[in-house]
Protein backbone atom coordinates (compact mmCIF):
# COMPACT_ATOMS: atom_id res chain seq x y z
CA UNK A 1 62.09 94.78 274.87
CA UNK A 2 63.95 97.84 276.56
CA UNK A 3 63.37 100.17 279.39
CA UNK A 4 62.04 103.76 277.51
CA UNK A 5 61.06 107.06 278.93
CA UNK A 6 57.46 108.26 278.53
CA UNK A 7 56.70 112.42 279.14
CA UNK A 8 53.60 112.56 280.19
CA UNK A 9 51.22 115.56 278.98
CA UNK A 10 54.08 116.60 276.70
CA UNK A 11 52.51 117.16 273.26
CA UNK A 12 55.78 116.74 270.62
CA UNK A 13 58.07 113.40 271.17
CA UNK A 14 61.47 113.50 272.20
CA UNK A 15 62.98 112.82 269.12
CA UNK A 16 61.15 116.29 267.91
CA UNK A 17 62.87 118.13 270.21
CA UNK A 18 66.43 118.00 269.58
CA UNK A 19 66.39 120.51 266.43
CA UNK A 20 65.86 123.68 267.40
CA UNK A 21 67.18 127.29 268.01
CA UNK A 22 66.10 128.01 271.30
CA UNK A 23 66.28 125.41 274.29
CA UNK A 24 64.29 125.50 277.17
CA UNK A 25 65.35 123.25 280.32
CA UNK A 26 62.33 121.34 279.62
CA UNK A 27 63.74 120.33 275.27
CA UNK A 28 67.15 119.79 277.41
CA UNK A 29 66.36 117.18 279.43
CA UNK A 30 63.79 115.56 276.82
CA UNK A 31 67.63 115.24 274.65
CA UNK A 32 69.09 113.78 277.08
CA UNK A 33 66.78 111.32 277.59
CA UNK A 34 66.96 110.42 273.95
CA UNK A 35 69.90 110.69 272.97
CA UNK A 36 72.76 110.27 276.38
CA UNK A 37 75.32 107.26 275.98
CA UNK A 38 75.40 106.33 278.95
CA UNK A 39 71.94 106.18 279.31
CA UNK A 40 71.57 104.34 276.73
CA UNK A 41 73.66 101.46 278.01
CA UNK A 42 72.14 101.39 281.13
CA UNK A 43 68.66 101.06 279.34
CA UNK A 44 69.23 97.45 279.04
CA UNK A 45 70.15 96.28 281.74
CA UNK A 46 66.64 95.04 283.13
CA UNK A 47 66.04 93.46 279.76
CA UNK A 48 68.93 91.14 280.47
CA UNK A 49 67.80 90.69 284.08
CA UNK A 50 64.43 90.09 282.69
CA UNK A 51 65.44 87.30 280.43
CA UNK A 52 67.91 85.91 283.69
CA UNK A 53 64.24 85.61 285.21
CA UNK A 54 62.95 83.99 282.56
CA UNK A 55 65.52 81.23 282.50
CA UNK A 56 64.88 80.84 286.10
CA UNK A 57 61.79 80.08 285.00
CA UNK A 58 62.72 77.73 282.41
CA UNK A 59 63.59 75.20 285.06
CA UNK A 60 60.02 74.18 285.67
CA UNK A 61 59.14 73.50 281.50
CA UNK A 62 58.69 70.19 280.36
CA UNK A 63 61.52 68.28 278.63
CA UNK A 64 60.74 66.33 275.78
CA UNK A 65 62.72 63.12 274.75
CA UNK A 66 62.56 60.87 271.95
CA UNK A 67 65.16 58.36 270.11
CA UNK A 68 65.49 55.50 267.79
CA UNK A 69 68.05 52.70 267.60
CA UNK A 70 68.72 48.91 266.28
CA UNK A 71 71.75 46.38 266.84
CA UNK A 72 72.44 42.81 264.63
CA UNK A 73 74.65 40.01 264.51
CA UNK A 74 75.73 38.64 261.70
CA UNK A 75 77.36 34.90 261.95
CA UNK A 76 78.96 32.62 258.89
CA UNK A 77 77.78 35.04 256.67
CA UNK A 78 74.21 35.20 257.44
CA UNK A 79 72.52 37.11 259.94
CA UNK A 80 71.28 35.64 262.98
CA UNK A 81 68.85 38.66 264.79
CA UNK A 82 68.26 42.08 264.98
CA UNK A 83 66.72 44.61 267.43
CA UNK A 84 65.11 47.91 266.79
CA UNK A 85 63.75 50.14 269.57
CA UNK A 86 62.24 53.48 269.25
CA UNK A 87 60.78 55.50 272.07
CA UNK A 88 59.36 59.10 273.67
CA UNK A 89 59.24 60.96 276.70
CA UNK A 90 58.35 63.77 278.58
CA UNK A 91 59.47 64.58 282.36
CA UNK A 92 58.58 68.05 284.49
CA UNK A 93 60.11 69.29 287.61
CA UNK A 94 57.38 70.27 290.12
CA UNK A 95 57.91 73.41 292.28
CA UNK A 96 57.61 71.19 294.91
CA UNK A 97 60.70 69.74 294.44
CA UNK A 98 60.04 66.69 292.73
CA UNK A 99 60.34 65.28 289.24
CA UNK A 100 57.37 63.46 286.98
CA UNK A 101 59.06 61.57 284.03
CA UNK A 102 56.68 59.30 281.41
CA UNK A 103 58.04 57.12 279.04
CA UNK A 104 56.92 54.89 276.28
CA UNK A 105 58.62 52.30 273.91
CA UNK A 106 58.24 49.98 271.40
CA UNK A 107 61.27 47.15 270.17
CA UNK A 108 61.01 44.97 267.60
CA UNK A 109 62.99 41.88 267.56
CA UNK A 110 63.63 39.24 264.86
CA UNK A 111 65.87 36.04 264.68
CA UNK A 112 65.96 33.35 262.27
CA UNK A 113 63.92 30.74 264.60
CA UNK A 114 61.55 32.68 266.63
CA UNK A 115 60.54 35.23 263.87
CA UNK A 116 59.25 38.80 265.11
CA UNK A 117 58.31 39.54 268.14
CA UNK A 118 57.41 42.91 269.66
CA UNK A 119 57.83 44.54 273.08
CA UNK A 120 55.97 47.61 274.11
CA UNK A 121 56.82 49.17 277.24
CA UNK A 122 54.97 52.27 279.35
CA UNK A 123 56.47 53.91 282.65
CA UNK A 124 55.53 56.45 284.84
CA UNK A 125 57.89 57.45 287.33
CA UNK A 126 57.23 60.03 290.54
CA UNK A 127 59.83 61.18 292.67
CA UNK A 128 59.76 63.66 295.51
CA UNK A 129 61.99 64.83 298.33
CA UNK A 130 60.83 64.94 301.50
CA UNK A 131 63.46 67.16 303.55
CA UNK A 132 66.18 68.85 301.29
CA UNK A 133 64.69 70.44 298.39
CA UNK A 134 61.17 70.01 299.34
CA UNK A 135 58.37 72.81 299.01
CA UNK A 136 57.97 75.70 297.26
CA UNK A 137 59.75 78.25 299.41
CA UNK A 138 62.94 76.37 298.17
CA UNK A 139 62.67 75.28 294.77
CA UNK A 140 60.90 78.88 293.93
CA UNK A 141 64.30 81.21 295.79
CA UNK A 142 66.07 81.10 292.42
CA UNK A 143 63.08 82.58 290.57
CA UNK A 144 62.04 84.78 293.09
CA UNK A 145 65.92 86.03 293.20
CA UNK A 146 65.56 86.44 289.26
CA UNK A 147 62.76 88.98 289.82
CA UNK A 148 64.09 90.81 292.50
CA UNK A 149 67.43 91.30 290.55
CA UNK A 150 64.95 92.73 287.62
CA UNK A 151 63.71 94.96 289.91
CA UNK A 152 66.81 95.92 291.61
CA UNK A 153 68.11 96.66 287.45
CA UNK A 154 65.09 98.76 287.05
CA UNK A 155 65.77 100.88 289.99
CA UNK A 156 69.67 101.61 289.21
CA UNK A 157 67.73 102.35 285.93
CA UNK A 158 65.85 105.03 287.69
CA UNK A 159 68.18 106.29 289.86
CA UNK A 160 70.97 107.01 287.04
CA UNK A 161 67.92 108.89 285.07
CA UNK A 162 67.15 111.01 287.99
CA UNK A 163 70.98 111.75 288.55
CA UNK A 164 71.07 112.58 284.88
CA UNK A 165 68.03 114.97 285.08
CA UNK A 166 69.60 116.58 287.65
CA UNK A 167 72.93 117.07 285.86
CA UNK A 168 71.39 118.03 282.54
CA UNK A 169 69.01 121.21 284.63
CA UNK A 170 72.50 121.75 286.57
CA UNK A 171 74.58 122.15 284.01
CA UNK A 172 71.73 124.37 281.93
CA UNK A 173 71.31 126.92 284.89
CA UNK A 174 75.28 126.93 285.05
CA UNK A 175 75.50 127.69 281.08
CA UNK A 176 72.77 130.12 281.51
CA UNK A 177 74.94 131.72 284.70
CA UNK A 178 77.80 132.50 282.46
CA UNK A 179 76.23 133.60 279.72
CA UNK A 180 74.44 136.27 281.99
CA UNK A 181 77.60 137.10 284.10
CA UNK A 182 79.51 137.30 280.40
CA UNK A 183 76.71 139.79 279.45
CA UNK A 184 76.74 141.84 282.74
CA UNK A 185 80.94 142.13 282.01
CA UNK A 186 80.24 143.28 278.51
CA UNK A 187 78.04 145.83 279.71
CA UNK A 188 80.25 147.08 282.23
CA UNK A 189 83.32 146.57 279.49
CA UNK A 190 81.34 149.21 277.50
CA UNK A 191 81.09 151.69 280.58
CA UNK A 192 84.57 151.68 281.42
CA UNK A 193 85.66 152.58 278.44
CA UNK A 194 82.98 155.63 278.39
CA UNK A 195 84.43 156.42 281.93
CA UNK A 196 88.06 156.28 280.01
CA UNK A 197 86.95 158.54 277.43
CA UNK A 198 85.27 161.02 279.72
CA UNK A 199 88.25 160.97 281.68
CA UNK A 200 90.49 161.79 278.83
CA UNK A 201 88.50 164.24 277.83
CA UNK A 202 88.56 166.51 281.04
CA UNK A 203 92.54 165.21 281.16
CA UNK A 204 93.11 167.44 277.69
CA UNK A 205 90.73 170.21 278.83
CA UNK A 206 92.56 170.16 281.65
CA UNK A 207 90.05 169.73 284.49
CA UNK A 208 91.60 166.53 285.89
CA UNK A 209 95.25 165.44 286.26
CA UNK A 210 96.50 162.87 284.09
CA UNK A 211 97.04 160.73 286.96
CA UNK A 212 93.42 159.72 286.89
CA UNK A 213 93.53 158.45 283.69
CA UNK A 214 95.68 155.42 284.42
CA UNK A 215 92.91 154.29 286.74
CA UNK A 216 90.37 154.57 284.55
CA UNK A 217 92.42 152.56 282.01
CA UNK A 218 93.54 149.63 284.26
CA UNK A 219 90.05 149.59 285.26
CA UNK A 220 89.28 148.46 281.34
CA UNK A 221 91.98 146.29 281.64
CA UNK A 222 90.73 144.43 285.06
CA UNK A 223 87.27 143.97 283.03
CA UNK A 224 88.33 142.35 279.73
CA UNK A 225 90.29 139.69 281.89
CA UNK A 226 86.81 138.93 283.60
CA UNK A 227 85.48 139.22 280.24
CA UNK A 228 87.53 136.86 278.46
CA UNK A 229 87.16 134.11 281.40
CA UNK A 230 83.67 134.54 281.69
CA UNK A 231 83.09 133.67 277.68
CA UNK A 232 85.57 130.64 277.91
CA UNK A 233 83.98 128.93 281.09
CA UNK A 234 80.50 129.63 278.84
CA UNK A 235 82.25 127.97 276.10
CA UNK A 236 83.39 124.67 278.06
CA UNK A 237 79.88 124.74 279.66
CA UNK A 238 78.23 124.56 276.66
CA UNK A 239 80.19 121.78 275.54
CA UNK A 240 79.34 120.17 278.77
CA UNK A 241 75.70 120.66 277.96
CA UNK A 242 76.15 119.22 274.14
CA UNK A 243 77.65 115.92 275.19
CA UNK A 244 74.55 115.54 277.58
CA UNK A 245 71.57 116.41 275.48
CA UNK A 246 73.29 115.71 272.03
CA UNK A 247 76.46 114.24 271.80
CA UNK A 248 76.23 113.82 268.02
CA UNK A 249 76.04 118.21 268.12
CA UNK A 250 79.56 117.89 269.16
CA UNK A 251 81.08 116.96 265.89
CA UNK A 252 79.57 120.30 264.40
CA UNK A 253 81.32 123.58 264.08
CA UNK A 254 77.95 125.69 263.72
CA UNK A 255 75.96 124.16 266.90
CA UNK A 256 74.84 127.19 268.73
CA UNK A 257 72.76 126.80 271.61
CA UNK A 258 70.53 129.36 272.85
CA UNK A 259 68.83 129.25 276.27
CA UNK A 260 64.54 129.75 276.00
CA UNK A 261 63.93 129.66 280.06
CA UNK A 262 64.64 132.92 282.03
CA UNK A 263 66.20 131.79 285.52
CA UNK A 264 63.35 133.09 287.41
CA UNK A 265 62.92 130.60 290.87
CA UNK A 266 59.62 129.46 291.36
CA UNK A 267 57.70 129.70 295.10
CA UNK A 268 59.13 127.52 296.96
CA UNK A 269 57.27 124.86 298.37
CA UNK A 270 56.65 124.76 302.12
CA UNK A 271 56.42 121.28 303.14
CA UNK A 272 57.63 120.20 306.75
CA UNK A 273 60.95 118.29 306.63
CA UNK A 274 59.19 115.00 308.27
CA UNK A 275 56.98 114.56 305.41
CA UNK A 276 59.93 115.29 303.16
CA UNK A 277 62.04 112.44 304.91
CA UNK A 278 59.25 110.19 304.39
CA UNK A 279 59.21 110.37 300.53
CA UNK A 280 62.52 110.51 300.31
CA UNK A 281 62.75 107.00 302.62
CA UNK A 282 59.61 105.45 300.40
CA UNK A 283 60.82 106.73 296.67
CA UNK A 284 64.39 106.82 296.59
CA UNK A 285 65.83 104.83 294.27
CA UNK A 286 68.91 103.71 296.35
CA UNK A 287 66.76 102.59 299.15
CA UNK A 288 64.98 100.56 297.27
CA UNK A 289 67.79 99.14 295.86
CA UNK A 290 69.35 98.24 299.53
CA UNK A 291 65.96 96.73 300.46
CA UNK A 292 66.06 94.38 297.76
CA UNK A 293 69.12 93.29 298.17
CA UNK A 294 68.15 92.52 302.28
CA UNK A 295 64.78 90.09 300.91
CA UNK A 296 67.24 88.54 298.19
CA UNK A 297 69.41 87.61 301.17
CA UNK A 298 66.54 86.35 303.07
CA UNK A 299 65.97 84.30 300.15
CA UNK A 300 68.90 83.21 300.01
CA UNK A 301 68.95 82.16 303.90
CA UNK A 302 65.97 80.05 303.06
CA UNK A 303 67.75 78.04 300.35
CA UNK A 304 70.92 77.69 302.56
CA UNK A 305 68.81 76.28 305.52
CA UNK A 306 67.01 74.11 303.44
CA UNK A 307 70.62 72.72 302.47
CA UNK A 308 71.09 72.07 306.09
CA UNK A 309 68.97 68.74 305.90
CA UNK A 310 69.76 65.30 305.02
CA UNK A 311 68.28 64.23 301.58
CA UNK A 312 65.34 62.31 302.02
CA UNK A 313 63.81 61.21 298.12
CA UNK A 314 60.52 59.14 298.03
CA UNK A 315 60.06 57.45 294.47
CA UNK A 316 57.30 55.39 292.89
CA UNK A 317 57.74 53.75 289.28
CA UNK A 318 54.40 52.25 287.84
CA UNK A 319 55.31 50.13 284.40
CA UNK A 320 53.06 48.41 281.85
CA UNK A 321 54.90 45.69 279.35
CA UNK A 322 52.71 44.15 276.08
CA UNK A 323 54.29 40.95 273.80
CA UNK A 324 52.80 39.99 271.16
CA UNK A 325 53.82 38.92 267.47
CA UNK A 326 52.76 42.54 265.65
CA UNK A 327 53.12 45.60 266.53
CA UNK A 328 49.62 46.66 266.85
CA UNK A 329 48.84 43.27 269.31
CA UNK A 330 52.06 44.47 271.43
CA UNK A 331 50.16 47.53 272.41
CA UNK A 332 46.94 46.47 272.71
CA UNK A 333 48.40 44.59 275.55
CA UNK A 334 49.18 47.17 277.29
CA UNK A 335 45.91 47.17 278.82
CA UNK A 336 45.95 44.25 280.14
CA UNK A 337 46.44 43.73 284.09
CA UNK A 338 49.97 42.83 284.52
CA UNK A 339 51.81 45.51 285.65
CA UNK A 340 55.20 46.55 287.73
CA UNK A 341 55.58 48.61 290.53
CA UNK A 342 58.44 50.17 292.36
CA UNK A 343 58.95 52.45 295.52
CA UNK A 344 61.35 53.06 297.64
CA UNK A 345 63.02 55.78 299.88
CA UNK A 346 66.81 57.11 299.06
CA UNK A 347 68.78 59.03 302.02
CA UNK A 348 71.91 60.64 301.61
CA UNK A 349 73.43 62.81 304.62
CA UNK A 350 76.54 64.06 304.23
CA UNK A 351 78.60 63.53 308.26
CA UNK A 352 79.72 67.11 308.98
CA UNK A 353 78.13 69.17 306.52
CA UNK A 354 81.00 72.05 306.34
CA UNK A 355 80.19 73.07 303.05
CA UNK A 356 76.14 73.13 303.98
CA UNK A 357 77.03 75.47 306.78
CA UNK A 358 79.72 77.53 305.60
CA UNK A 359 77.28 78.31 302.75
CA UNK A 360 74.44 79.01 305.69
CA UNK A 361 76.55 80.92 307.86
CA UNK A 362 77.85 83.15 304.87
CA UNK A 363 74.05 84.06 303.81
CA UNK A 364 73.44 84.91 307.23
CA UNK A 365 76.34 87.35 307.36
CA UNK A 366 75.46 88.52 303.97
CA UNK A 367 71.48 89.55 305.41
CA UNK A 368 72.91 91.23 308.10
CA UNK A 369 75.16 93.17 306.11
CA UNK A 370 72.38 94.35 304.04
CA UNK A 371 70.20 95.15 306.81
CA UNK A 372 73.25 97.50 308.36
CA UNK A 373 73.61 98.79 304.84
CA UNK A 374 69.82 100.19 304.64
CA UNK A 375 69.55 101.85 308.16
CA UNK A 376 72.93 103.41 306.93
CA UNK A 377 71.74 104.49 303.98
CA UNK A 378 68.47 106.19 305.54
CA UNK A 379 70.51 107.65 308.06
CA UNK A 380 72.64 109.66 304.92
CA UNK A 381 69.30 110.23 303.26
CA UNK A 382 67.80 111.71 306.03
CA UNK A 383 70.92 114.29 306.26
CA UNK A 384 70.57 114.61 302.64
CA UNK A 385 67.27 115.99 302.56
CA UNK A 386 67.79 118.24 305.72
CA UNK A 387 70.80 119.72 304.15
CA UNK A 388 69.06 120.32 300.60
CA UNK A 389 66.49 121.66 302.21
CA UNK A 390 68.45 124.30 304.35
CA UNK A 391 70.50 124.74 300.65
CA UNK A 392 67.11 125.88 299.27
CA UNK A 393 66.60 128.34 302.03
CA UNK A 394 69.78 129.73 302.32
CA UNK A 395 69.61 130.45 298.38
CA UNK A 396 65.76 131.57 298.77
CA UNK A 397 67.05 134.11 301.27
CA UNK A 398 70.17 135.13 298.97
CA UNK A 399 67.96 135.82 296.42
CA UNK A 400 66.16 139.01 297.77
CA UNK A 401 69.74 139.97 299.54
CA UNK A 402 70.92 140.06 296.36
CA UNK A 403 68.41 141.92 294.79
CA UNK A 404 68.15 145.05 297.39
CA UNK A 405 71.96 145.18 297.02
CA UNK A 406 71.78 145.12 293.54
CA UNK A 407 69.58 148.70 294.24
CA UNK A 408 71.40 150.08 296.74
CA UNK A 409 74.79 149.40 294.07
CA UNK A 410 73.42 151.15 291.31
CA UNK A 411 72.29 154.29 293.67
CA UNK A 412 75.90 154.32 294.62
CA UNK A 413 77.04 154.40 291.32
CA UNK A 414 74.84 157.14 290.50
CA UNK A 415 75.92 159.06 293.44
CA UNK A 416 79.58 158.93 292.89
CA UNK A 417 79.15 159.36 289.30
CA UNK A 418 77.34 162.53 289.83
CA UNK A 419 79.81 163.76 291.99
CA UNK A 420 82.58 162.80 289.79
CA UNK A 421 81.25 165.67 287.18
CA UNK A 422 81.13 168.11 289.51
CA UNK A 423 84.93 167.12 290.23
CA UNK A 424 84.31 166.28 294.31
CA UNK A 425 85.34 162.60 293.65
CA UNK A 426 87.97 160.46 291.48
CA UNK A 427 87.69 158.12 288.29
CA UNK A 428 89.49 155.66 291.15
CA UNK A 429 86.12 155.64 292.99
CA UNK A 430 84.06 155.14 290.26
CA UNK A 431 85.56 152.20 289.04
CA UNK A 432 85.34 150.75 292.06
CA UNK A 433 81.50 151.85 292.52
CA UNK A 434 81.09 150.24 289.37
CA UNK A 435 82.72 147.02 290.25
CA UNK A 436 80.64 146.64 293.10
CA UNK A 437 77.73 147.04 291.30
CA UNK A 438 79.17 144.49 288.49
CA UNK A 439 79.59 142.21 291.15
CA UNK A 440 75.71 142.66 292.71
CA UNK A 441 74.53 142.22 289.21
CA UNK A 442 76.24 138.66 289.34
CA UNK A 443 75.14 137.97 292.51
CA UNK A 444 71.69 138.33 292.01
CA UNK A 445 72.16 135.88 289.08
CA UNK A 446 74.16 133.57 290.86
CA UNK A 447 71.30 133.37 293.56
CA UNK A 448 68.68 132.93 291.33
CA UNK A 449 70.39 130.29 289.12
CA UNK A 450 71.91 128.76 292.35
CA UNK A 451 68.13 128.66 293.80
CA UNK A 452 66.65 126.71 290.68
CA UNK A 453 69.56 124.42 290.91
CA UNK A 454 69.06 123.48 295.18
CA UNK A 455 65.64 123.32 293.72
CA UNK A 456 66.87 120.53 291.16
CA UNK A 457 68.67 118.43 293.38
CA UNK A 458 66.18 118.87 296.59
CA UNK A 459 63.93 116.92 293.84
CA UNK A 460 66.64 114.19 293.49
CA UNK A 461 67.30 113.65 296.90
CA UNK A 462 63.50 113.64 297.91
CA UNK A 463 63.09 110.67 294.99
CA UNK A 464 60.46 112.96 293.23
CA UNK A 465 62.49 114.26 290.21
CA UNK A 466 61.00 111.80 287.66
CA UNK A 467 57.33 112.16 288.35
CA UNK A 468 57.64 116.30 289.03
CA UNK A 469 58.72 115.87 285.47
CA UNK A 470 56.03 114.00 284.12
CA UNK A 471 59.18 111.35 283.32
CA UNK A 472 58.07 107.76 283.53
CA UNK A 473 60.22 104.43 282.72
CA UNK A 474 58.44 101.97 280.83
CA UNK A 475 59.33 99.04 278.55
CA UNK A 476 58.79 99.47 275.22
């Protein structure tokens, strides 16, 4: 059994998404889930702390025993007696600390002057400590570590699933950026060369010097460079984005991918920062992680004092013996009224007990380290989440900036192209109208993509970037 991913409400399966022309952020992340590496190594991990728990558990299962055995002597050639004695048994540690053990067995015995004789034999032994190792709370720490470790797996689990959510939407709004700001250069690409060509045009007419026309033609020059950057950071991004959401799509030539989702920000949700804080403190993944790892160490402080005590072991042996001349008489006699009894008490105290409290004094340290370690962590989430959130706003904000300048830009170019035909400006200004407005036109992209993605890792930070999904770990 392994730790899967479940989208709830989402119609197709993951595997059904993978093959397809168009990708929305949605299919992305769906691949990833499916098909990352990495992810897929970490999926086991609380299988194998699932079956640590279960041999934890295996302490407390009965033991069966059984066995069979003879011995002769053989004197002048003849042989004097033999023995054979078979036998079975069952014993159970008790998660109380103690130990039940039954045992039964039969042994025949034959010599040349007393003929057979049989022996059958029943014991019940009891033992129990009474300080060291004694009670639940101590003999149940190793189990009860077991399943806190499987929980602690299942949370790294979750935490590198959310981290990989968030890289897979990050790196999708990034891919879409460039493909977007690679459009935007095209587009201006294609109007300074209609700038160049006017401007050569009124150059051989002879209603502009020549000197304008160099402008105009490093301007084309200043725009393929952006050009031919912009289309090879899309080109490593999309790489980027293969190895996430399909790693196999890496060994083929033809992969294209082609974004579906526009990056249009949602309304952004106005929730105070307190309540904010408080999910993030109750649902992150690292937190709960650290909090584990303070009640293993109080389980651990539990089994360490317990070591602290002398060893104090109460045992009881009740045993039943039947003789008789066949087997079946031997036990039949077993219920007769003869019977042996043992008890006793066992102490063993070691004199200084180093080791007992070196062990003690080292889970102690160990508790307090992971107590420090979770009010430092909350401390750093709390910043996170105050500083994601003002990340959101800032980019909010940028995005209608960015949008009126965007307007304003393309006025200006309108302006100063206008005026350029009438000759009352240069082909110097226009260019560098239209790189302004080049630049505005990336901006505005860059704020919306850069909204969606402090959107993205808000989520993460907050702890709710799984179930905003509809993304649920289960074991399949």
């Amino acid at each position: 059994m392994v730790c899967g991913f479940v989208a709830l409400g989402q119609a197709q399966s993951v595997s059904g998404t993978v093959d397809r022309a168009e990708w929305t952020v949605r299919d992305a992340v769906l691949s990833a889930l499916a098909h990352h590496r990495g992810l897929r190594v970490e999926r086991w991990n609380p299988e194998r702390a699932r079956q640590n728990e279960r041999e934890a558990e295996s302490v407390f299962d009965p033991t069966l025993t059984a066995g069979v055995g003879g011995q002769g002597e053989r004197r002048e050639g003849e042989w004097e007696g033999e023995t054979v004695a078979g036998g079975a048994g069952v014993s159970k540690d008790t998660t109380l600390g103690g130990t039940l053990a039954g045992e039964v067995q039969v042994t025949r015995s034959a010599d040349a002057e007393a003929g057979e004789t049989y022996q059958s034999a029943a014991e019940l032994t009891v033992s129990q400590p009474l300080l060291q190792g004694f009670g639940r709370g101590t003999t149940l720490t190793t189990v009860r570590q077991a399943r806190l470790d499987t929980a602690y797996s299942r949370a790294e689990l979750e935490g590198f699933t959310a981290a990989l959510v968030e890289e897979v939407e990050t790196r999708y709004w990034d891919w879409v950026l460039a493909v977007r700001r690679t459009e935007i250069y095209e587009e201006s690409l294609k109007l300074a060369e209609q700038q160049a060509n006017e401007v050569e045009h009124r150059v051989r007419v002879g209603s502009l010097p020549e000197t304008e026309l160099a402008a105009a033609r490093a301007e084309i020059a200043r725009r393929r460079v952006a050009l031919i950057n912009s289309r090879s950071q899309a080109t490593a991004l999309e790489v980027q984005l293969w190895r996430l959401i399909r790693p196999e799509a890496l060994a083929d030539p033809e992969r294209r991918f082609r974004a579906a989702t526009d990056p249009v920000p949602p309304p952004v949700e106005t929730r105070p920062l307190p309540e904010r804080v408080a999910t993030a403190l109750r649902t992150r993944p690292e937190l709960r992680q650290a909090r584990l790892l303070v009640d293993r160490g109080e389980l651990e402080l539990v089994k360490t004092r317990n070591g602290l005590l002398p060893r104090l072991d109460f045992f009881v042996t009740l045993g039943k013996t039947g003789y008789a001349d066949s087997f079946g008489r031997a036990v039949e006699d077993l219920d007769g009224d003869e019977y042996r009894v043992e008890t006793g008490l066992n102490l063993e105290w070691p004199w200084a007990q180093r080791g007992a409290r070196a062990r003690h004094r080292s889970a102690a340290i160990g508790r307090e380290q992971a107590a420090e370690s979770v009010a430092h962590l909350e401390a750093l989430v709390r910043e996170d989440v105050e500083t994601a959130v003002i990340e959101v706003e800032r980019n909010r904000q940028q995005v209608a900036a960015t949008a009126t300048m965007r307007q304003f830009e393309e006025e200006k170019v309108r302006a100063e192209t206008a005026k350029f035909r009438v000759g009352k400006s240069t082909a110097l200004l226009v260019a560098q109208a239209q790189r302004d407005l080049v630049l505005s036109q990336v901006a505005e992209v860059e704020s919306a993509t850069g909204l969606l993605k402090a959107l993205v890792t808000l989520d993460r930070l907050e702890g709710v970037i799984l179930p905003r999904r509809n993304i649920e770990v289960r074991e399949e």
